[in-house]
PDB file of N, CA and C in Angstrom:
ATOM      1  N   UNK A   1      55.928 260.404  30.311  1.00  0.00           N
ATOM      2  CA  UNK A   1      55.750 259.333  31.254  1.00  0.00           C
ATOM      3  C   UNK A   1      56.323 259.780  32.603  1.00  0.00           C
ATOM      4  N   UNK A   2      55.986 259.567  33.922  1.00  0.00           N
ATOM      5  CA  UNK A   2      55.880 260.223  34.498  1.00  0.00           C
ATOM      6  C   UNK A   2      56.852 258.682  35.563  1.00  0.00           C
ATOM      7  N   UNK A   3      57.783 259.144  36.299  1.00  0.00           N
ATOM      8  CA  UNK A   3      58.410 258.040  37.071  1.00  0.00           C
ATOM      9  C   UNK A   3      57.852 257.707  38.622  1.00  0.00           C
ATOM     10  N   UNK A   4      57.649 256.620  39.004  1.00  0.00           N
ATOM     11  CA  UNK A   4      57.038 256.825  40.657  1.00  0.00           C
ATOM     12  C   UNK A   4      58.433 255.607  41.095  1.00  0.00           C
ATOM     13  N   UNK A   5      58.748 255.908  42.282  1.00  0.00           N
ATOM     14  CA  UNK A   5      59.289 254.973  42.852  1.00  0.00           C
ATOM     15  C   UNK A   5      58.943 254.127  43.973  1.00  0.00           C
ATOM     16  N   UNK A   6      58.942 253.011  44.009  1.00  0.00           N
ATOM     17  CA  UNK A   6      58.688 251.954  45.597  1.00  0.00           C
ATOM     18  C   UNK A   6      60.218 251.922  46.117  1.00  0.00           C
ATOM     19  N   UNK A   7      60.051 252.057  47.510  1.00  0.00           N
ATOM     20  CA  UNK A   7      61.046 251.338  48.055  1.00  0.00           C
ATOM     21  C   UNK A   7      61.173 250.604  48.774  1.00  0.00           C
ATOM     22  N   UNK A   8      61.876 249.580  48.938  1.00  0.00           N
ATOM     23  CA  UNK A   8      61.421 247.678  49.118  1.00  0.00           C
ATOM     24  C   UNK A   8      62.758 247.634  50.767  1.00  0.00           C
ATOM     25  N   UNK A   9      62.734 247.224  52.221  1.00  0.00           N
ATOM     26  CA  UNK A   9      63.721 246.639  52.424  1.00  0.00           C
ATOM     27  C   UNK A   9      63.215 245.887  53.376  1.00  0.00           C
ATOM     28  N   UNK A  10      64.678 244.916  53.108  1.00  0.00           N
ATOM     29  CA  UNK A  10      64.360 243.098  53.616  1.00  0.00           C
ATOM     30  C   UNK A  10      65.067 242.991  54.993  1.00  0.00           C
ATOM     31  N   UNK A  11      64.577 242.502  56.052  1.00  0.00           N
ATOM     32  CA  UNK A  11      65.689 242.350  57.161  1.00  0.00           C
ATOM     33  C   UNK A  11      65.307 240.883  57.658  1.00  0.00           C
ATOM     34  N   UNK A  12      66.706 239.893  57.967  1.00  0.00           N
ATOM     35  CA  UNK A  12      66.279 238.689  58.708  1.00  0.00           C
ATOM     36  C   UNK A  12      67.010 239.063  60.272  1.00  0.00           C
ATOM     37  N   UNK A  13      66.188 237.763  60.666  1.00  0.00           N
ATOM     38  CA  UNK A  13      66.133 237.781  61.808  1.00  0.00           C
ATOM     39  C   UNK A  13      66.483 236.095  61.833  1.00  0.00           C
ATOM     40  N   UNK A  14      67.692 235.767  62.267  1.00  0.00           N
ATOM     41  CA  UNK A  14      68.296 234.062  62.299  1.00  0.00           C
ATOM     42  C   UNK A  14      68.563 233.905  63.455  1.00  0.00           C
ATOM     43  N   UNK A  15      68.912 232.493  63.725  1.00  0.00           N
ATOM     44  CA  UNK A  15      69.100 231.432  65.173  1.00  0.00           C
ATOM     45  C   UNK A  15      70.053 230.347  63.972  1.00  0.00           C
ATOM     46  N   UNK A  16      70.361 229.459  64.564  1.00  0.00           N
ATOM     47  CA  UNK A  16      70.928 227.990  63.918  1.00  0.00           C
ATOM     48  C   UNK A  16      69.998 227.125  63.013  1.00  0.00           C
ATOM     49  N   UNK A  17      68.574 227.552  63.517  1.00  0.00           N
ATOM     50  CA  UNK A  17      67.628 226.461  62.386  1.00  0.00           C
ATOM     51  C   UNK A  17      66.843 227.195  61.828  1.00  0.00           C
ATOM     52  N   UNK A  18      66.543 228.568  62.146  1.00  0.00           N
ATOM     53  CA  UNK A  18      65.607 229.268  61.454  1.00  0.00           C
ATOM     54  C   UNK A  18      65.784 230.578  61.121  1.00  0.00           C
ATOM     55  N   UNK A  19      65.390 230.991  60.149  1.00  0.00           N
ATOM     56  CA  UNK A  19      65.591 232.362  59.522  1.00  0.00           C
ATOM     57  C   UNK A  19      63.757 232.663  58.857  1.00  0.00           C
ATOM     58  N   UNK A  20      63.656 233.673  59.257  1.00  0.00           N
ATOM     59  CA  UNK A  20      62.429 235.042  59.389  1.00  0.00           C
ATOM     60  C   UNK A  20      63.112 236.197  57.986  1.00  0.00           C
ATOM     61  N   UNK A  21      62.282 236.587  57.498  1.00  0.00           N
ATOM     62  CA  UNK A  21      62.305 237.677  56.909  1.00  0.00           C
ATOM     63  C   UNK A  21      61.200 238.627  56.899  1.00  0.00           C
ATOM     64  N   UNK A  22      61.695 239.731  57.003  1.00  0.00           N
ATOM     65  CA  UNK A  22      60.413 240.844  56.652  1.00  0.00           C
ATOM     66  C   UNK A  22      60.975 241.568  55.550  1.00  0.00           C
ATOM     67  N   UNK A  23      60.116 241.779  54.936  1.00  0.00           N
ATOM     68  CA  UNK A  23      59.697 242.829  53.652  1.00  0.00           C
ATOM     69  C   UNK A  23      58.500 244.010  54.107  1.00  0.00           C
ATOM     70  N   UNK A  24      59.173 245.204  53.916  1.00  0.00           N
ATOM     71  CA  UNK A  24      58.507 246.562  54.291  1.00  0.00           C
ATOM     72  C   UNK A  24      58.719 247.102  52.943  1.00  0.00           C
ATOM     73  N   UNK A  25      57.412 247.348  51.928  1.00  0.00           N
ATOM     74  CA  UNK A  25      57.364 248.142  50.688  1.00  0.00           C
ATOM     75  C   UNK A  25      57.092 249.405  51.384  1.00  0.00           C
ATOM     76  N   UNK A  26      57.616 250.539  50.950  1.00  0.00           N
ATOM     77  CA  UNK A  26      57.361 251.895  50.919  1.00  0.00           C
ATOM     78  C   UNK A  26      56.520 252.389  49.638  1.00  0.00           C
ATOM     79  N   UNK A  27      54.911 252.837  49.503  1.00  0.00           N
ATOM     80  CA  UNK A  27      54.522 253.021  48.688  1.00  0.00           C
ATOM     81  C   UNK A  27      54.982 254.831  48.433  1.00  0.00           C
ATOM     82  N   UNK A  28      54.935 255.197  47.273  1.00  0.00           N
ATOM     83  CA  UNK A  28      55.053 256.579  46.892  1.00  0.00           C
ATOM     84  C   UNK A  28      53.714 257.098  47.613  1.00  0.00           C
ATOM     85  N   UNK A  29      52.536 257.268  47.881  1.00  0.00           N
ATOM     86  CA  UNK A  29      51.357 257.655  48.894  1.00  0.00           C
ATOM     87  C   UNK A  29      52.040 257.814  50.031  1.00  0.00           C
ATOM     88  N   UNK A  30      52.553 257.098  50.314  1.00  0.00           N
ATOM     89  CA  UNK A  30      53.446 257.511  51.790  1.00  0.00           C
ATOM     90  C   UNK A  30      53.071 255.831  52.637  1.00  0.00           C
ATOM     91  N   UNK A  31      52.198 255.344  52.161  1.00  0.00           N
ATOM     92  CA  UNK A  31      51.688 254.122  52.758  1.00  0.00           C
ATOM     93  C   UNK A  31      52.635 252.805  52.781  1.00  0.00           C
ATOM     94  N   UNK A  32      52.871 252.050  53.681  1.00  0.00           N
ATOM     95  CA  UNK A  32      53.560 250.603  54.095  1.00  0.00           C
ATOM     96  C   UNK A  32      52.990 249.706  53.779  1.00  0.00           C
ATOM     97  N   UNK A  33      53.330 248.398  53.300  1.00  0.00           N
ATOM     98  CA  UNK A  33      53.247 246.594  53.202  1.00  0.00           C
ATOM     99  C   UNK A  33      54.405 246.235  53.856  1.00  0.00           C
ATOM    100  N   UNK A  34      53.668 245.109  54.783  1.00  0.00           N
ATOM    101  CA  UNK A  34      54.755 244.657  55.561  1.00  0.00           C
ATOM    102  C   UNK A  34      54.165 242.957  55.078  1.00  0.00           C
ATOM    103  N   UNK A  35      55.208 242.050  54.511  1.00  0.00           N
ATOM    104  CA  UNK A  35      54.993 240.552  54.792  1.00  0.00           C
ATOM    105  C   UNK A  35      56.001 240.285  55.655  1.00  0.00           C
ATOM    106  N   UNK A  36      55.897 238.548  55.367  1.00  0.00           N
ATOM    107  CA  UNK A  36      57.152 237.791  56.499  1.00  0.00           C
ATOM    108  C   UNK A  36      57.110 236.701  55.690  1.00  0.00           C
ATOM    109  N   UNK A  37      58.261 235.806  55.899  1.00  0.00           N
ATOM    110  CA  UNK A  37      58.462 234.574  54.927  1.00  0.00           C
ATOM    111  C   UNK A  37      58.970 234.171  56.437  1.00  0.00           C
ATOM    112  N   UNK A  38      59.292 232.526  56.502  1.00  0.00           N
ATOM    113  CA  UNK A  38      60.174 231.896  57.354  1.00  0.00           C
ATOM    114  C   UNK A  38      60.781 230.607  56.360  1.00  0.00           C
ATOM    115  N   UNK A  39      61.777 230.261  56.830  1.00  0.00           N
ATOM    116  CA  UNK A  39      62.919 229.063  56.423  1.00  0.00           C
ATOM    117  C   UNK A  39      62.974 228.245  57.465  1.00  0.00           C
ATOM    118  N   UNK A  40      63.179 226.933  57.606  1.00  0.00           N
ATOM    119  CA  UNK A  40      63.544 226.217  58.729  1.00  0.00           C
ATOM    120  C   UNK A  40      64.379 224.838  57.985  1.00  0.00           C
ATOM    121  N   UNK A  41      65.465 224.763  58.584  1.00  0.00           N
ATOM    122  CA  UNK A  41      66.615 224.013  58.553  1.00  0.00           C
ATOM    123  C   UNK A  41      66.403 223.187  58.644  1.00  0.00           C
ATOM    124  N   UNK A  42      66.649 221.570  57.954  1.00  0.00           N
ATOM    125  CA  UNK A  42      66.484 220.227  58.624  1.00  0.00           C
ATOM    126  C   UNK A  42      67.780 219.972  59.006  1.00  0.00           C
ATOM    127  N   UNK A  43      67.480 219.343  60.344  1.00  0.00           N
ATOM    128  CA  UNK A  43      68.820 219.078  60.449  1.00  0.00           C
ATOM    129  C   UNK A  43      69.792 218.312  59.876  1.00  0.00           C
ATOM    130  N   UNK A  44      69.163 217.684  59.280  1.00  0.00           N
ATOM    131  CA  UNK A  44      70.625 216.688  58.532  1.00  0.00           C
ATOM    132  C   UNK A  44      71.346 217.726  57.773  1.00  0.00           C
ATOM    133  N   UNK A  45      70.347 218.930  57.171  1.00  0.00           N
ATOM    134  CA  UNK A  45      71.492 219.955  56.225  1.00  0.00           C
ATOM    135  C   UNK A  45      72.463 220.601  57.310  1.00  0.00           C
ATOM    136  N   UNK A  46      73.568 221.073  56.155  1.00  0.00           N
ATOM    137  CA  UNK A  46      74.843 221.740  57.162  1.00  0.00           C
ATOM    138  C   UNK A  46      74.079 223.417  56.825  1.00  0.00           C
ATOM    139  N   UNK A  47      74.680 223.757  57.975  1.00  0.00           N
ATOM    140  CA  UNK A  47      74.477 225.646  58.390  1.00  0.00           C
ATOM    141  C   UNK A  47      74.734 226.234  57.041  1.00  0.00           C
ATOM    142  N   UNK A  48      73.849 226.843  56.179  1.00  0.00           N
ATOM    143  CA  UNK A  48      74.080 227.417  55.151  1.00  0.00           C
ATOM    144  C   UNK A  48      73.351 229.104  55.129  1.00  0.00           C
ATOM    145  N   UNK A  49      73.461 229.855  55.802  1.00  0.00           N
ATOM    146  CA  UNK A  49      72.707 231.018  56.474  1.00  0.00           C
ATOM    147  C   UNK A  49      71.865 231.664  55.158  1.00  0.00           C
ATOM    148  N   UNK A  50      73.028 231.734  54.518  1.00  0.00           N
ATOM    149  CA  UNK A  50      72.334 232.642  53.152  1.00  0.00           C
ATOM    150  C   UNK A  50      71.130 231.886  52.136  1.00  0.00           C
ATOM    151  N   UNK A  51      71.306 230.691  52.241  1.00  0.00           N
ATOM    152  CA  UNK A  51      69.951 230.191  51.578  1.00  0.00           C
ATOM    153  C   UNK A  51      68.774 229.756  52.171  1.00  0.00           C
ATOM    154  N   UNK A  52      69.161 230.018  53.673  1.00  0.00           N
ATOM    155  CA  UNK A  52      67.592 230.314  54.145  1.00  0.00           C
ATOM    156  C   UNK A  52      67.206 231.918  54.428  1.00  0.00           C
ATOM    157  N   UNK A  53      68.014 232.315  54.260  1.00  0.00           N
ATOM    158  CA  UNK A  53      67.816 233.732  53.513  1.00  0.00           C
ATOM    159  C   UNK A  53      66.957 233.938  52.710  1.00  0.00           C
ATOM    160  N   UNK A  54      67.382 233.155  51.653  1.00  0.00           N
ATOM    161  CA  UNK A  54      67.083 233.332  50.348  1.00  0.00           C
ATOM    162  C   UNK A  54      65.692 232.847  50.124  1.00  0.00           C
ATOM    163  N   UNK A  55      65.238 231.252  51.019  1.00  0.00           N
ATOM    164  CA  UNK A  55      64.102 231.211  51.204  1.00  0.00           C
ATOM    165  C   UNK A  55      63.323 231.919  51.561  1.00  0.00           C
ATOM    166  N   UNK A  56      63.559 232.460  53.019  1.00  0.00           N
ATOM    167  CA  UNK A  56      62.654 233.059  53.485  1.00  0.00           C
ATOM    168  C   UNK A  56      62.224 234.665  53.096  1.00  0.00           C
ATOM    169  N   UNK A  57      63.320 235.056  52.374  1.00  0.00           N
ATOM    170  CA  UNK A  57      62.729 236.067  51.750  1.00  0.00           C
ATOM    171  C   UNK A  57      61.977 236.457  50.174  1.00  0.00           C
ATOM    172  N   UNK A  58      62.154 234.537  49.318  1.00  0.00           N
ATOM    173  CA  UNK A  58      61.376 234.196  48.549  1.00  0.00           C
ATOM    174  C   UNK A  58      59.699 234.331  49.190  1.00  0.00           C
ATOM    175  N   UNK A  59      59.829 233.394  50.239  1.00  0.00           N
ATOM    176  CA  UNK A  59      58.512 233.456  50.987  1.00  0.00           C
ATOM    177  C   UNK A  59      57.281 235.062  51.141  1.00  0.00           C
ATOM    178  N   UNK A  60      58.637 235.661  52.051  1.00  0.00           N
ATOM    179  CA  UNK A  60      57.649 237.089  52.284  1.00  0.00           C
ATOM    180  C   UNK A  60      57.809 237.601  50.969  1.00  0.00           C
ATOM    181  N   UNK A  61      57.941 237.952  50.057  1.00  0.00           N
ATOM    182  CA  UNK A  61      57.897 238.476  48.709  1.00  0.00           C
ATOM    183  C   UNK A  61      56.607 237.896  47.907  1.00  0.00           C
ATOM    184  N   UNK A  62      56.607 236.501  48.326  1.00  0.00           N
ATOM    185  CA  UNK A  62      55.452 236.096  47.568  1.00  0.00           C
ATOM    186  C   UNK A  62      54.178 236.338  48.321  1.00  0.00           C
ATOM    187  N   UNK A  63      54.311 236.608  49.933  1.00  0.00           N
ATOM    188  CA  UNK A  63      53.586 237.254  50.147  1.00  0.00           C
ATOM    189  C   UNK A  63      52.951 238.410  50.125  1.00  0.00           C
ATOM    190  N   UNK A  64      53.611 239.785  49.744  1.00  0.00           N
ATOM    191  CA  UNK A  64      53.534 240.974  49.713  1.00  0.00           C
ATOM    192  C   UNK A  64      53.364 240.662  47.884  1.00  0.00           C
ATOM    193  N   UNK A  65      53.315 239.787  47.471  1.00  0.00           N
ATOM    194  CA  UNK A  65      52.594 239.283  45.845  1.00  0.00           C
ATOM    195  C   UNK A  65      51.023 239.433  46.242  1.00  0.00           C
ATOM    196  N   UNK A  66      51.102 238.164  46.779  1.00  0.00           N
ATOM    197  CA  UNK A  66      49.326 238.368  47.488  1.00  0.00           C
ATOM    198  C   UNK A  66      48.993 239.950  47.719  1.00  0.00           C
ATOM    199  N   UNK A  67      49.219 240.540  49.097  1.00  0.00           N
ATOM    200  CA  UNK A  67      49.136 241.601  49.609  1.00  0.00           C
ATOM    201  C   UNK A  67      48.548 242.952  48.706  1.00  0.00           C
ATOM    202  N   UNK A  68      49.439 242.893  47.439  1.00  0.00           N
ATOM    203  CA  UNK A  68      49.679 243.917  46.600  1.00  0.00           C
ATOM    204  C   UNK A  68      48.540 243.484  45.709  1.00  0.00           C
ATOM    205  N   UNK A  69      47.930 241.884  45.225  1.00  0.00           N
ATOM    206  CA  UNK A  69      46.706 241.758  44.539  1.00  0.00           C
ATOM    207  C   UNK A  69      45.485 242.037  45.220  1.00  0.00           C
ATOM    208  N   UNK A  70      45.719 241.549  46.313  1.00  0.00           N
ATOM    209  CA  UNK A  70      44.617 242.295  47.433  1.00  0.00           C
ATOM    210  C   UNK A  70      43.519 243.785  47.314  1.00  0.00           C
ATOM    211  N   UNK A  71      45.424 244.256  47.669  1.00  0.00           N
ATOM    212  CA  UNK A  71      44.862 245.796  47.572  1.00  0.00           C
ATOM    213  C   UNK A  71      44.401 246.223  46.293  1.00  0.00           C
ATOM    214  N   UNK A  72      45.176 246.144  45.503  1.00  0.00           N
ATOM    215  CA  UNK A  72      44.975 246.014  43.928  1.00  0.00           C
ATOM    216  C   UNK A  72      43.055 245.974  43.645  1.00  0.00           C
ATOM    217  N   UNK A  73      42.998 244.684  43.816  1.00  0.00           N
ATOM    218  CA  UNK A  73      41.444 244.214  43.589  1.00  0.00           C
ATOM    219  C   UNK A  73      40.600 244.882  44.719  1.00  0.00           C
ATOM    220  N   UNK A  74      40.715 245.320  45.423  1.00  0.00           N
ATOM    221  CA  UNK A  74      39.647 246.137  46.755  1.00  0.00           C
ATOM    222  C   UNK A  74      39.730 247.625  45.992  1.00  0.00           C
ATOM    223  N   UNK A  75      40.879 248.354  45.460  1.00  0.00           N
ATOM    224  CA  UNK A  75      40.845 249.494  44.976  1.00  0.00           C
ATOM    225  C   UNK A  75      39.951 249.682  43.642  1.00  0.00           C
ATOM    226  N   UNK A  76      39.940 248.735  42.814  1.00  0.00           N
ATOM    227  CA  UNK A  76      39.628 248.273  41.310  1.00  0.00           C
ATOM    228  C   UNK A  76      37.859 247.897  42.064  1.00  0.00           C
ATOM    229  N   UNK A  77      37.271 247.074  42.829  1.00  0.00           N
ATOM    230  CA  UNK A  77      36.403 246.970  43.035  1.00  0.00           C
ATOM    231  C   UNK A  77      35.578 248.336  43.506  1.00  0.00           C
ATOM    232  N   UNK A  78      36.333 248.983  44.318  1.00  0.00           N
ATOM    233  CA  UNK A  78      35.778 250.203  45.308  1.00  0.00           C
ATOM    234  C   UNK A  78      35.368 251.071  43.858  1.00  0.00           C
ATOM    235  N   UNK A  79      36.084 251.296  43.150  1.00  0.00           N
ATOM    236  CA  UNK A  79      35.475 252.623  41.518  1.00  0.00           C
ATOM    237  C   UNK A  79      35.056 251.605  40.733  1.00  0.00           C
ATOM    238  N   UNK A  80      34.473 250.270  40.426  1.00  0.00           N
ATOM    239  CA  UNK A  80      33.486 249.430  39.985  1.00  0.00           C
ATOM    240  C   UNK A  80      32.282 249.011  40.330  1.00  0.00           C
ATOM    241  N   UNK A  81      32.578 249.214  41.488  1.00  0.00           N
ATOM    242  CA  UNK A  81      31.408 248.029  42.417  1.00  0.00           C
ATOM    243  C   UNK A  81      31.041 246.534  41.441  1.00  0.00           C
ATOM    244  N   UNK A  82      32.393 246.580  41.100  1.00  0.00           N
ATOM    245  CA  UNK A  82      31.874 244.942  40.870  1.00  0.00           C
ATOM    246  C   UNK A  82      33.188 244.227  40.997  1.00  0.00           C
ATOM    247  N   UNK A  83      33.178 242.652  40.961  1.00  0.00           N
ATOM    248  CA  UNK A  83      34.018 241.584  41.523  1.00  0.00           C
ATOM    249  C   UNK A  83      35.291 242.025  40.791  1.00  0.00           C
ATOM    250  N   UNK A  84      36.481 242.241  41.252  1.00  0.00           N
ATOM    251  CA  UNK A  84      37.943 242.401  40.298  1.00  0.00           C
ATOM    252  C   UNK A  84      38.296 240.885  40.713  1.00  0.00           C
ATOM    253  N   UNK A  85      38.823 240.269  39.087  1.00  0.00           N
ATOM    254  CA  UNK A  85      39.198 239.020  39.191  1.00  0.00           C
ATOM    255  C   UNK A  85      40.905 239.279  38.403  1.00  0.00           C
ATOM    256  N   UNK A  86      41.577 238.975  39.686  1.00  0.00           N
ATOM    257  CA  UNK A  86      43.074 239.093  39.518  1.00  0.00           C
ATOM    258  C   UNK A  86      43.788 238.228  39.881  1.00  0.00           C
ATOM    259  N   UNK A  87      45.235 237.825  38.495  1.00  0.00           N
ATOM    260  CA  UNK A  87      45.342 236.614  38.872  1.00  0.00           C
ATOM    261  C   UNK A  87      47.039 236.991  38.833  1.00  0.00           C
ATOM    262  N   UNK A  88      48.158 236.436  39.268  1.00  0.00           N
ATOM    263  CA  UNK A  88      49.461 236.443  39.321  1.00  0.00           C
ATOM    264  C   UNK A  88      50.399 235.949  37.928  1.00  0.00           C
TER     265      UNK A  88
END
Protein backbone atom coordinates (compact mmCIF):
# COMPACT_ATOMS: atom_id res chain seq x y z
CA UNK A 1 0.00 0.00 0.00
CA UNK A 2 1.46 2.85 -1.04
CA UNK A 3 1.10 6.28 1.37
CA UNK A 4 0.13 9.81 -0.32
CA UNK A 5 -0.13 12.76 1.82
CA UNK A 6 -2.53 16.11 1.71
CA UNK A 7 -1.60 18.97 3.41
CA UNK A 8 -4.48 21.06 4.84
CA UNK A 9 -3.79 24.84 6.44
CA UNK A 10 -6.42 27.06 8.02
CA UNK A 11 -5.84 30.83 8.58
CA UNK A 12 -8.53 33.41 10.08
CA UNK A 13 -8.80 36.58 9.50
CA UNK A 14 -11.08 38.42 12.69
CA UNK A 15 -12.51 42.00 13.65
CA UNK A 16 -15.02 42.06 16.89
CA UNK A 17 -18.07 40.52 14.90
CA UNK A 18 -16.62 38.54 12.29
CA UNK A 19 -14.26 35.85 11.62
CA UNK A 20 -13.26 34.48 7.83
CA UNK A 21 -11.46 31.38 7.37
CA UNK A 22 -9.51 29.96 4.57
CA UNK A 23 -8.63 26.45 3.96
CA UNK A 24 -5.71 25.83 1.34
CA UNK A 25 -5.49 21.79 0.65
CA UNK A 26 -2.13 20.96 -0.81
CA UNK A 27 -2.77 18.09 -3.19
CA UNK A 28 0.26 15.48 -3.59
CA UNK A 29 0.03 16.51 -7.80
CA UNK A 30 1.34 19.61 -6.62
CA UNK A 31 -2.22 21.21 -7.17
CA UNK A 32 -4.28 23.75 -4.53
CA UNK A 33 -8.13 23.97 -3.09
CA UNK A 34 -8.75 26.98 -1.62
CA UNK A 35 -12.43 27.44 0.32
CA UNK A 36 -13.63 30.16 2.84
CA UNK A 37 -16.22 29.77 5.61
CA UNK A 38 -17.39 33.08 7.51
CA UNK A 39 -18.91 33.42 11.26
CA UNK A 40 -20.72 36.50 12.29
CA UNK A 41 -21.40 37.42 15.89
CA UNK A 42 -24.79 38.52 17.17
CA UNK A 43 -24.47 40.94 19.22
CA UNK A 44 -26.18 40.07 22.21
CA UNK A 45 -23.37 37.10 22.35
CA UNK A 46 -20.18 38.01 24.44
CA UNK A 47 -16.65 38.02 22.34
CA UNK A 48 -15.87 34.40 22.15
CA UNK A 49 -13.01 34.43 19.24
CA UNK A 50 -12.37 30.77 19.15
CA UNK A 51 -15.85 29.60 18.35
CA UNK A 52 -16.26 31.63 15.54
CA UNK A 53 -13.26 30.11 14.63
CA UNK A 54 -14.53 27.11 14.93
CA UNK A 55 -17.51 28.05 12.84
CA UNK A 56 -16.05 29.48 10.28
CA UNK A 57 -13.69 27.00 9.67
CA UNK A 58 -16.54 24.28 9.98
CA UNK A 59 -17.94 26.36 7.08
CA UNK A 60 -14.84 26.44 4.62
CA UNK A 61 -14.20 22.70 5.24
CA UNK A 62 -17.56 21.91 4.23
CA UNK A 63 -16.83 23.74 1.48
CA UNK A 64 -13.65 22.28 0.16
CA UNK A 65 -16.28 18.94 0.94
CA UNK A 66 -18.17 20.25 -2.06
CA UNK A 67 -14.98 21.33 -3.97
CA UNK A 68 -13.28 17.91 -3.58
CA UNK A 69 -16.85 16.10 -4.90
CA UNK A 70 -16.70 18.37 -7.71
CA UNK A 71 -13.48 17.56 -8.83
CA UNK A 72 -13.93 14.07 -7.88
CA UNK A 73 -17.09 13.70 -10.27
CA UNK A 74 -15.55 15.89 -13.40
CA UNK A 75 -12.41 13.45 -13.13
CA UNK A 76 -14.71 10.13 -12.82
CA UNK A 77 -16.90 11.63 -15.65
CA UNK A 78 -13.87 12.78 -18.00
CA UNK A 79 -12.58 8.47 -18.20
CA UNK A 80 -16.55 7.60 -18.39
CA UNK A 81 -18.20 9.97 -20.35
CA UNK A 82 -21.03 9.44 -18.38
CA UNK A 83 -22.97 11.33 -15.39
CA UNK A 84 -20.81 10.55 -11.88
CA UNK A 85 -23.48 10.64 -9.21
CA UNK A 86 -21.71 11.53 -5.87
CA UNK A 87 -23.06 11.96 -2.75
CA UNK A 88 -21.38 13.07 0.87
Amino acid sequence: MQTVEWDIDVAFQEDTDRTEATVTLALADGSQLRAHGTAKRNPDDPARPRIGEEIAAARALADMVHQLMDRAATEIEDITHEPAHLSV
